[in-house]
PDB file of N, CA and C in Angstrom:
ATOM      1  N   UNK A   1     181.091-106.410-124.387  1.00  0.00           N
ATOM      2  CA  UNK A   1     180.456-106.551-125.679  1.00  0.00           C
ATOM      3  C   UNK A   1     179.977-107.991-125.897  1.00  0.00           C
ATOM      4  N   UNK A   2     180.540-108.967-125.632  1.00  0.00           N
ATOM      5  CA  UNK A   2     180.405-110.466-125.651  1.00  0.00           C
ATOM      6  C   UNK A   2     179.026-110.876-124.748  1.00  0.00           C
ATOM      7  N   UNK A   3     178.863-109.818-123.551  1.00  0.00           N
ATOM      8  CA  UNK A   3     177.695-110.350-123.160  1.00  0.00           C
ATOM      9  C   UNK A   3     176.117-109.496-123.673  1.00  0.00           C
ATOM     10  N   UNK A   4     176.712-108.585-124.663  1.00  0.00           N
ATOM     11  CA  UNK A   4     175.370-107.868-125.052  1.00  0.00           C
ATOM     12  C   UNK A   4     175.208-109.092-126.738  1.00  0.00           C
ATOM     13  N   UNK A   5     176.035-109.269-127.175  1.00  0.00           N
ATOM     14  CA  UNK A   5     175.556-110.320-127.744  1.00  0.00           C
ATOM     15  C   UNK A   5     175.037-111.209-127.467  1.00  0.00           C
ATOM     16  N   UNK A   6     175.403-111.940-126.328  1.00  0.00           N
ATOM     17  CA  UNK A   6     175.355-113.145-125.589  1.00  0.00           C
ATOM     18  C   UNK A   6     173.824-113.034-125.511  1.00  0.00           C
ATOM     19  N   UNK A   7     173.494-111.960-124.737  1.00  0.00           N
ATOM     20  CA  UNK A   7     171.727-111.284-124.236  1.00  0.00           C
ATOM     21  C   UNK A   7     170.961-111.409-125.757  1.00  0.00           C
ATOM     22  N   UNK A   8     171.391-110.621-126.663  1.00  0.00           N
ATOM     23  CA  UNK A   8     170.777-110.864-127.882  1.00  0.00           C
ATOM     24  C   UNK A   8     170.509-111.654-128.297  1.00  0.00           C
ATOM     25  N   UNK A   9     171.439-112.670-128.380  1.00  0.00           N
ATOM     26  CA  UNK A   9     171.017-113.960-128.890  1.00  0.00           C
ATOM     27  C   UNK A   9     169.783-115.159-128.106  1.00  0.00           C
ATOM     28  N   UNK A  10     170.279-114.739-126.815  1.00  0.00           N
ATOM     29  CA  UNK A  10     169.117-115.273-125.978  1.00  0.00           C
ATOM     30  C   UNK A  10     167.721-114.550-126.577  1.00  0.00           C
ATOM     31  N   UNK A  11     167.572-113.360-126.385  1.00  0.00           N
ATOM     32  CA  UNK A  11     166.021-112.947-126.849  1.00  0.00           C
ATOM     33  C   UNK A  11     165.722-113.241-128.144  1.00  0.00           C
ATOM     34  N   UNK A  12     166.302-113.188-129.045  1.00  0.00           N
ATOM     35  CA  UNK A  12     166.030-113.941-130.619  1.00  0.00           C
ATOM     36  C   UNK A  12     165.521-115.561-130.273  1.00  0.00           C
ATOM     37  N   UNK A  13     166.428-116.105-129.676  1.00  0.00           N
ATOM     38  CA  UNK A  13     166.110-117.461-129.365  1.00  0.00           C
ATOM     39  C   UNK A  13     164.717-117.660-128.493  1.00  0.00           C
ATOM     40  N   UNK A  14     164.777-117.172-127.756  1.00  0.00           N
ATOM     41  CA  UNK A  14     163.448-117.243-126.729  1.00  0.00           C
ATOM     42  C   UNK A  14     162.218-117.206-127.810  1.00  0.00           C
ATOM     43  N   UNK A  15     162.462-115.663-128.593  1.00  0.00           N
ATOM     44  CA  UNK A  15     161.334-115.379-129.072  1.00  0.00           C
ATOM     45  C   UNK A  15     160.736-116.318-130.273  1.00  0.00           C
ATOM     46  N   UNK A  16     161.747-117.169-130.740  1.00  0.00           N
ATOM     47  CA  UNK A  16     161.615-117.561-131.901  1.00  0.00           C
ATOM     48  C   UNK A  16     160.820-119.557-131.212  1.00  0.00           C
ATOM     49  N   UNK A  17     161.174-119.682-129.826  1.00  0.00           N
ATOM     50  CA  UNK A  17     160.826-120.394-129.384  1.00  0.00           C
ATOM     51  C   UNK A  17     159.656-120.683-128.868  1.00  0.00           C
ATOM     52  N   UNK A  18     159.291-119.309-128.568  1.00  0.00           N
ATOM     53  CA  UNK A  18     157.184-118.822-127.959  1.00  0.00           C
ATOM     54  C   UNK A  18     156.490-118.715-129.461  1.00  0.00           C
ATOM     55  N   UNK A  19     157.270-118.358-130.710  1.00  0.00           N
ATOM     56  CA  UNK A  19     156.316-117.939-131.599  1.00  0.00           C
ATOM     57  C   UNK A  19     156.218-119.848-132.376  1.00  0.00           C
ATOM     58  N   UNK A  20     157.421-120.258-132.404  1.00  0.00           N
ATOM     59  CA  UNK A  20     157.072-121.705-132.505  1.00  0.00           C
ATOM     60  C   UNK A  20     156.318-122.705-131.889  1.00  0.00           C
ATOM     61  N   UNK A  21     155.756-122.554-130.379  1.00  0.00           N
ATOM     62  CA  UNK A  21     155.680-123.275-129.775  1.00  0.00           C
ATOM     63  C   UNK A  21     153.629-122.847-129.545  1.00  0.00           C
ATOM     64  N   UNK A  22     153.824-121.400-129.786  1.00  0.00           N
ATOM     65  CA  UNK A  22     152.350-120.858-129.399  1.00  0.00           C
ATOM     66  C   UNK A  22     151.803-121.617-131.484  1.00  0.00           C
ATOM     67  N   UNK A  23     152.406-121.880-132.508  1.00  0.00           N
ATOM     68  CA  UNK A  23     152.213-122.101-133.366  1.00  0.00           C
ATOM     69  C   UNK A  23     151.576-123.602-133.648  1.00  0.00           C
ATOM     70  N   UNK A  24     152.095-124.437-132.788  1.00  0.00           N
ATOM     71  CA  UNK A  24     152.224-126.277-132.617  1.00  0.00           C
ATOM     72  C   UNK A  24     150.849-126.293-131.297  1.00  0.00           C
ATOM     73  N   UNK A  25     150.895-125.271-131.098  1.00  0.00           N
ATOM     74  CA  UNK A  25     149.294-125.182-130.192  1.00  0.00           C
ATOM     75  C   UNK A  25     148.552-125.009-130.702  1.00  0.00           C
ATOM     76  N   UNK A  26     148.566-124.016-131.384  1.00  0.00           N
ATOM     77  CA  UNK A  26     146.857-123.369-131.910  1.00  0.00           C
ATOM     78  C   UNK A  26     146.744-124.725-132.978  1.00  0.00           C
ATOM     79  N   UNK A  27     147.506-125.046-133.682  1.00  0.00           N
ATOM     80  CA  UNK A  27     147.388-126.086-134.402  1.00  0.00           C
ATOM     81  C   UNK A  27     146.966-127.175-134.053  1.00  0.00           C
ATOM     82  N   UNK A  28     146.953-127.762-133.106  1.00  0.00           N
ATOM     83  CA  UNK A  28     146.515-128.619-132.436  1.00  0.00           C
ATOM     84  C   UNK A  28     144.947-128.229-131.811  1.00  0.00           C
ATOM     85  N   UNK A  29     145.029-127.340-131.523  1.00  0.00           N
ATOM     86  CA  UNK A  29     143.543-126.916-130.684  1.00  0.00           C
ATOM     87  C   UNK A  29     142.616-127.069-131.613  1.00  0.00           C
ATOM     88  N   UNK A  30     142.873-126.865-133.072  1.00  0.00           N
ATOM     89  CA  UNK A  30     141.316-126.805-133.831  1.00  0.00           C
ATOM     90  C   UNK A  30     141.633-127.864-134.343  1.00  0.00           C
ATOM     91  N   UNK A  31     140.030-128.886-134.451  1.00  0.00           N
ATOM     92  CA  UNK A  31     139.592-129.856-134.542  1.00  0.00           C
ATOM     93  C   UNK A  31     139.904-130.276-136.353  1.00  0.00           C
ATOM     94  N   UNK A  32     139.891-131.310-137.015  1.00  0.00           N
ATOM     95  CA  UNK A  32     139.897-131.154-138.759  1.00  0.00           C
ATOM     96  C   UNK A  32     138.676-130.634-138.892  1.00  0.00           C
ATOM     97  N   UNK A  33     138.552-130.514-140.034  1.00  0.00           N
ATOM     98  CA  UNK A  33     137.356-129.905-140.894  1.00  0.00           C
ATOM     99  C   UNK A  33     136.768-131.002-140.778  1.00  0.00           C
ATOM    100  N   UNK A  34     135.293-130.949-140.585  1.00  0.00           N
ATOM    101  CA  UNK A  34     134.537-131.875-141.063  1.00  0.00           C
ATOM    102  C   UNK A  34     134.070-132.813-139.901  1.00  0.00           C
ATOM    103  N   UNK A  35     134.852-132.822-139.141  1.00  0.00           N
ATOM    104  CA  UNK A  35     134.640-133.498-137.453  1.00  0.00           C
ATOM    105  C   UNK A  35     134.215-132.921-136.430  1.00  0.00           C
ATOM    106  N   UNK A  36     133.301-133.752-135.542  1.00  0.00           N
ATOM    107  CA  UNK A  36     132.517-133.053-134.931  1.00  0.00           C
ATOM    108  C   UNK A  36     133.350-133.065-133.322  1.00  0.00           C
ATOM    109  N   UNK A  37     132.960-132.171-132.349  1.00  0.00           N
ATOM    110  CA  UNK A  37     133.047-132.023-131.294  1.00  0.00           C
ATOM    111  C   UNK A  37     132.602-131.922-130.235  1.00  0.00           C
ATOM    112  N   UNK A  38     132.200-132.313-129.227  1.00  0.00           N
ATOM    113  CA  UNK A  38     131.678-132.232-127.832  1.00  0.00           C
ATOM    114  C   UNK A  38     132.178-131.505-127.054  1.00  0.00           C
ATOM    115  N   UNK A  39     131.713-129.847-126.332  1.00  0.00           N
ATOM    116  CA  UNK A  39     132.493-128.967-125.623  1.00  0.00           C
ATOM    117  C   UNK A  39     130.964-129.386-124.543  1.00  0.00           C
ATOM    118  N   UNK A  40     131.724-128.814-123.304  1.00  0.00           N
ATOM    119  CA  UNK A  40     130.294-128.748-122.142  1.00  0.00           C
ATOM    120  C   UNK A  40     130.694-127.867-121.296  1.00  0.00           C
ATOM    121  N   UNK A  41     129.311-127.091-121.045  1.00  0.00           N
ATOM    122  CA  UNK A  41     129.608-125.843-119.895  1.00  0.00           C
ATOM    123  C   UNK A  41     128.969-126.041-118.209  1.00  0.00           C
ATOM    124  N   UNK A  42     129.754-126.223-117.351  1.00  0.00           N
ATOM    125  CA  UNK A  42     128.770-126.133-116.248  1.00  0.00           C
ATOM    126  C   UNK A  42     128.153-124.289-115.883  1.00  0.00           C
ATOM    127  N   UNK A  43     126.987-124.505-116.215  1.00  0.00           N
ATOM    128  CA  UNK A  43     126.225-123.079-116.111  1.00  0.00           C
ATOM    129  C   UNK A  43     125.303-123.382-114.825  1.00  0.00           C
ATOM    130  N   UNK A  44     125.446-122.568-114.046  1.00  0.00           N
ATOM    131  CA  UNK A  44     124.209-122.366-112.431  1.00  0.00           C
ATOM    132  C   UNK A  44     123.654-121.755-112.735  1.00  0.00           C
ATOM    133  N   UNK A  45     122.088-121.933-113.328  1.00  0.00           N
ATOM    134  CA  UNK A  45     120.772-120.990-113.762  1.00  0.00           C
ATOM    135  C   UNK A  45     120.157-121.338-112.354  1.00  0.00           C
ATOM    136  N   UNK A  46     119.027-120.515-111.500  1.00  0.00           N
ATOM    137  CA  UNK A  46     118.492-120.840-110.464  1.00  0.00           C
ATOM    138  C   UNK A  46     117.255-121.565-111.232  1.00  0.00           C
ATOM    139  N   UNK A  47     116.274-121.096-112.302  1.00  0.00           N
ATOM    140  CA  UNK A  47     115.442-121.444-112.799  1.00  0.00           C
ATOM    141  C   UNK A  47     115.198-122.227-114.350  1.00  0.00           C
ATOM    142  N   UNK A  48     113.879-122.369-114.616  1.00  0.00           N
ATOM    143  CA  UNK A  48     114.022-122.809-116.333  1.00  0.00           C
ATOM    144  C   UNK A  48     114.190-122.076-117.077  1.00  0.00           C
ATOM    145  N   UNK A  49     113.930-120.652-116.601  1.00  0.00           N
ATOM    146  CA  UNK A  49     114.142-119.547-117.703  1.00  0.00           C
ATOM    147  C   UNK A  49     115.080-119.200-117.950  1.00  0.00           C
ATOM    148  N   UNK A  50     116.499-119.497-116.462  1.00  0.00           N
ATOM    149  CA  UNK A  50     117.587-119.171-117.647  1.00  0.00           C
ATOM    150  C   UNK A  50     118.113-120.124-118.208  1.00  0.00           C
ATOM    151  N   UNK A  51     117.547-121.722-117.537  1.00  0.00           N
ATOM    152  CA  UNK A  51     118.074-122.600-118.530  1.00  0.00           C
ATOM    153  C   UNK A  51     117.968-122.234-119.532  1.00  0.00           C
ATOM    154  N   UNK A  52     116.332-122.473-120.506  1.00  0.00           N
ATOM    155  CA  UNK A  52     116.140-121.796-121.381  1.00  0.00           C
ATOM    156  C   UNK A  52     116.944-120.289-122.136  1.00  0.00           C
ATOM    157  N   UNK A  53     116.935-119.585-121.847  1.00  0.00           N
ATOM    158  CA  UNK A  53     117.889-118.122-121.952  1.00  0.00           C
ATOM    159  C   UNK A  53     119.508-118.681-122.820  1.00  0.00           C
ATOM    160  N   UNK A  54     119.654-119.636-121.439  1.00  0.00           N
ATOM    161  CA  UNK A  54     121.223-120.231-121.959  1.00  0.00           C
ATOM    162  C   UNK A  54     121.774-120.947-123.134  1.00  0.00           C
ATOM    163  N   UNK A  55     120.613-121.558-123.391  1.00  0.00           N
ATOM    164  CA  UNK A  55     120.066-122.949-124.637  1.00  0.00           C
ATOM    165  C   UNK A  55     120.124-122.074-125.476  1.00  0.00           C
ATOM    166  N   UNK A  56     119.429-121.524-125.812  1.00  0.00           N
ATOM    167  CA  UNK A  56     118.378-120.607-127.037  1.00  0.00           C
ATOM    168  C   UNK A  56     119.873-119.521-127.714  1.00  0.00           C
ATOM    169  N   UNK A  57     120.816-119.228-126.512  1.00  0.00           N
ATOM    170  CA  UNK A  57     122.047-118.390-126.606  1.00  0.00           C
ATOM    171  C   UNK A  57     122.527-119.251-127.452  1.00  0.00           C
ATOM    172  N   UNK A  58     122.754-120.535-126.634  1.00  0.00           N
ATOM    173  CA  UNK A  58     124.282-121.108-127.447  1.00  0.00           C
ATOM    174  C   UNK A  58     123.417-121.951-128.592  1.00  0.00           C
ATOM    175  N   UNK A  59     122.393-121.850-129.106  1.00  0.00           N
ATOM    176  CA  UNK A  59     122.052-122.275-130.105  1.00  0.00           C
ATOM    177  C   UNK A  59     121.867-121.231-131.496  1.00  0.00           C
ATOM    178  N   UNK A  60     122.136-120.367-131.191  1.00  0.00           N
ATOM    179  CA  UNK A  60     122.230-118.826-132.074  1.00  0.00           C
ATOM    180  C   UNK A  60     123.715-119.249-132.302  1.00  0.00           C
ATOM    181  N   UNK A  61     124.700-119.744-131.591  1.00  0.00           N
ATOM    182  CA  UNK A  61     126.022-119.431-132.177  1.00  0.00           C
ATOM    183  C   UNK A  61     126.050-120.077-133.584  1.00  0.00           C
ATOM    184  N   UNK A  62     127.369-119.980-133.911  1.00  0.00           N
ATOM    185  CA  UNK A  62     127.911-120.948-135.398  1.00  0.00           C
ATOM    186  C   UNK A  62     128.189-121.894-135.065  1.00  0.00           C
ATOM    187  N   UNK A  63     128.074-123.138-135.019  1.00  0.00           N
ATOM    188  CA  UNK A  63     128.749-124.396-135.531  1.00  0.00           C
ATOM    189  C   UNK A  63     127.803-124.914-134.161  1.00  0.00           C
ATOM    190  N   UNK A  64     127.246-124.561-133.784  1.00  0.00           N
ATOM    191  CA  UNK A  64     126.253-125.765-132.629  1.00  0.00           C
ATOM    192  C   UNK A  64     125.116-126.118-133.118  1.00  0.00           C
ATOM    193  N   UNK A  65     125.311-127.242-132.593  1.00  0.00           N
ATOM    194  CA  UNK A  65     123.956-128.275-133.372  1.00  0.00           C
ATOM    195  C   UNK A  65     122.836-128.564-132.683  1.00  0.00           C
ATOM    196  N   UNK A  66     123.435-129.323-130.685  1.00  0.00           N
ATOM    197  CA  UNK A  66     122.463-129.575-129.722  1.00  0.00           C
ATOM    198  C   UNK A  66     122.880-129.232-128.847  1.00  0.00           C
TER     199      UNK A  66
END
């Protein structure tokens, strides 16, 4: 009986340790409000058209500027 507690308490603990820890991440990952960011993609287009194609995409998204 001592070790099915023992087990229990480990998975409470674990879990309470991924949901804390995945929490202090995401938090960190997004930038403040109001500040800007620099992301960059290496994309292999063979031509200008899909440069173009690619541009014109990520300029339809939300929050991109150039």
């Amino acid at each position: 009986m001592k070790t099915f507690h023992k087990n229990i308490f480990n998975i409470i603990l674990v879990t309470f340790m991924v949901i804390g820890l995945s929490s202090i991440v995401s938090a960190q990952a997004k930038p403040a409000k109001g500040v800007e960011q620099t992301v960059s993609f290496i994309v292999y287009g063979v031509c200008d058209d899909c440069k173009g194609r690619i541009e014109s995409a990520a300029m339809d998204s939300k929050g991109v500027k150039k």
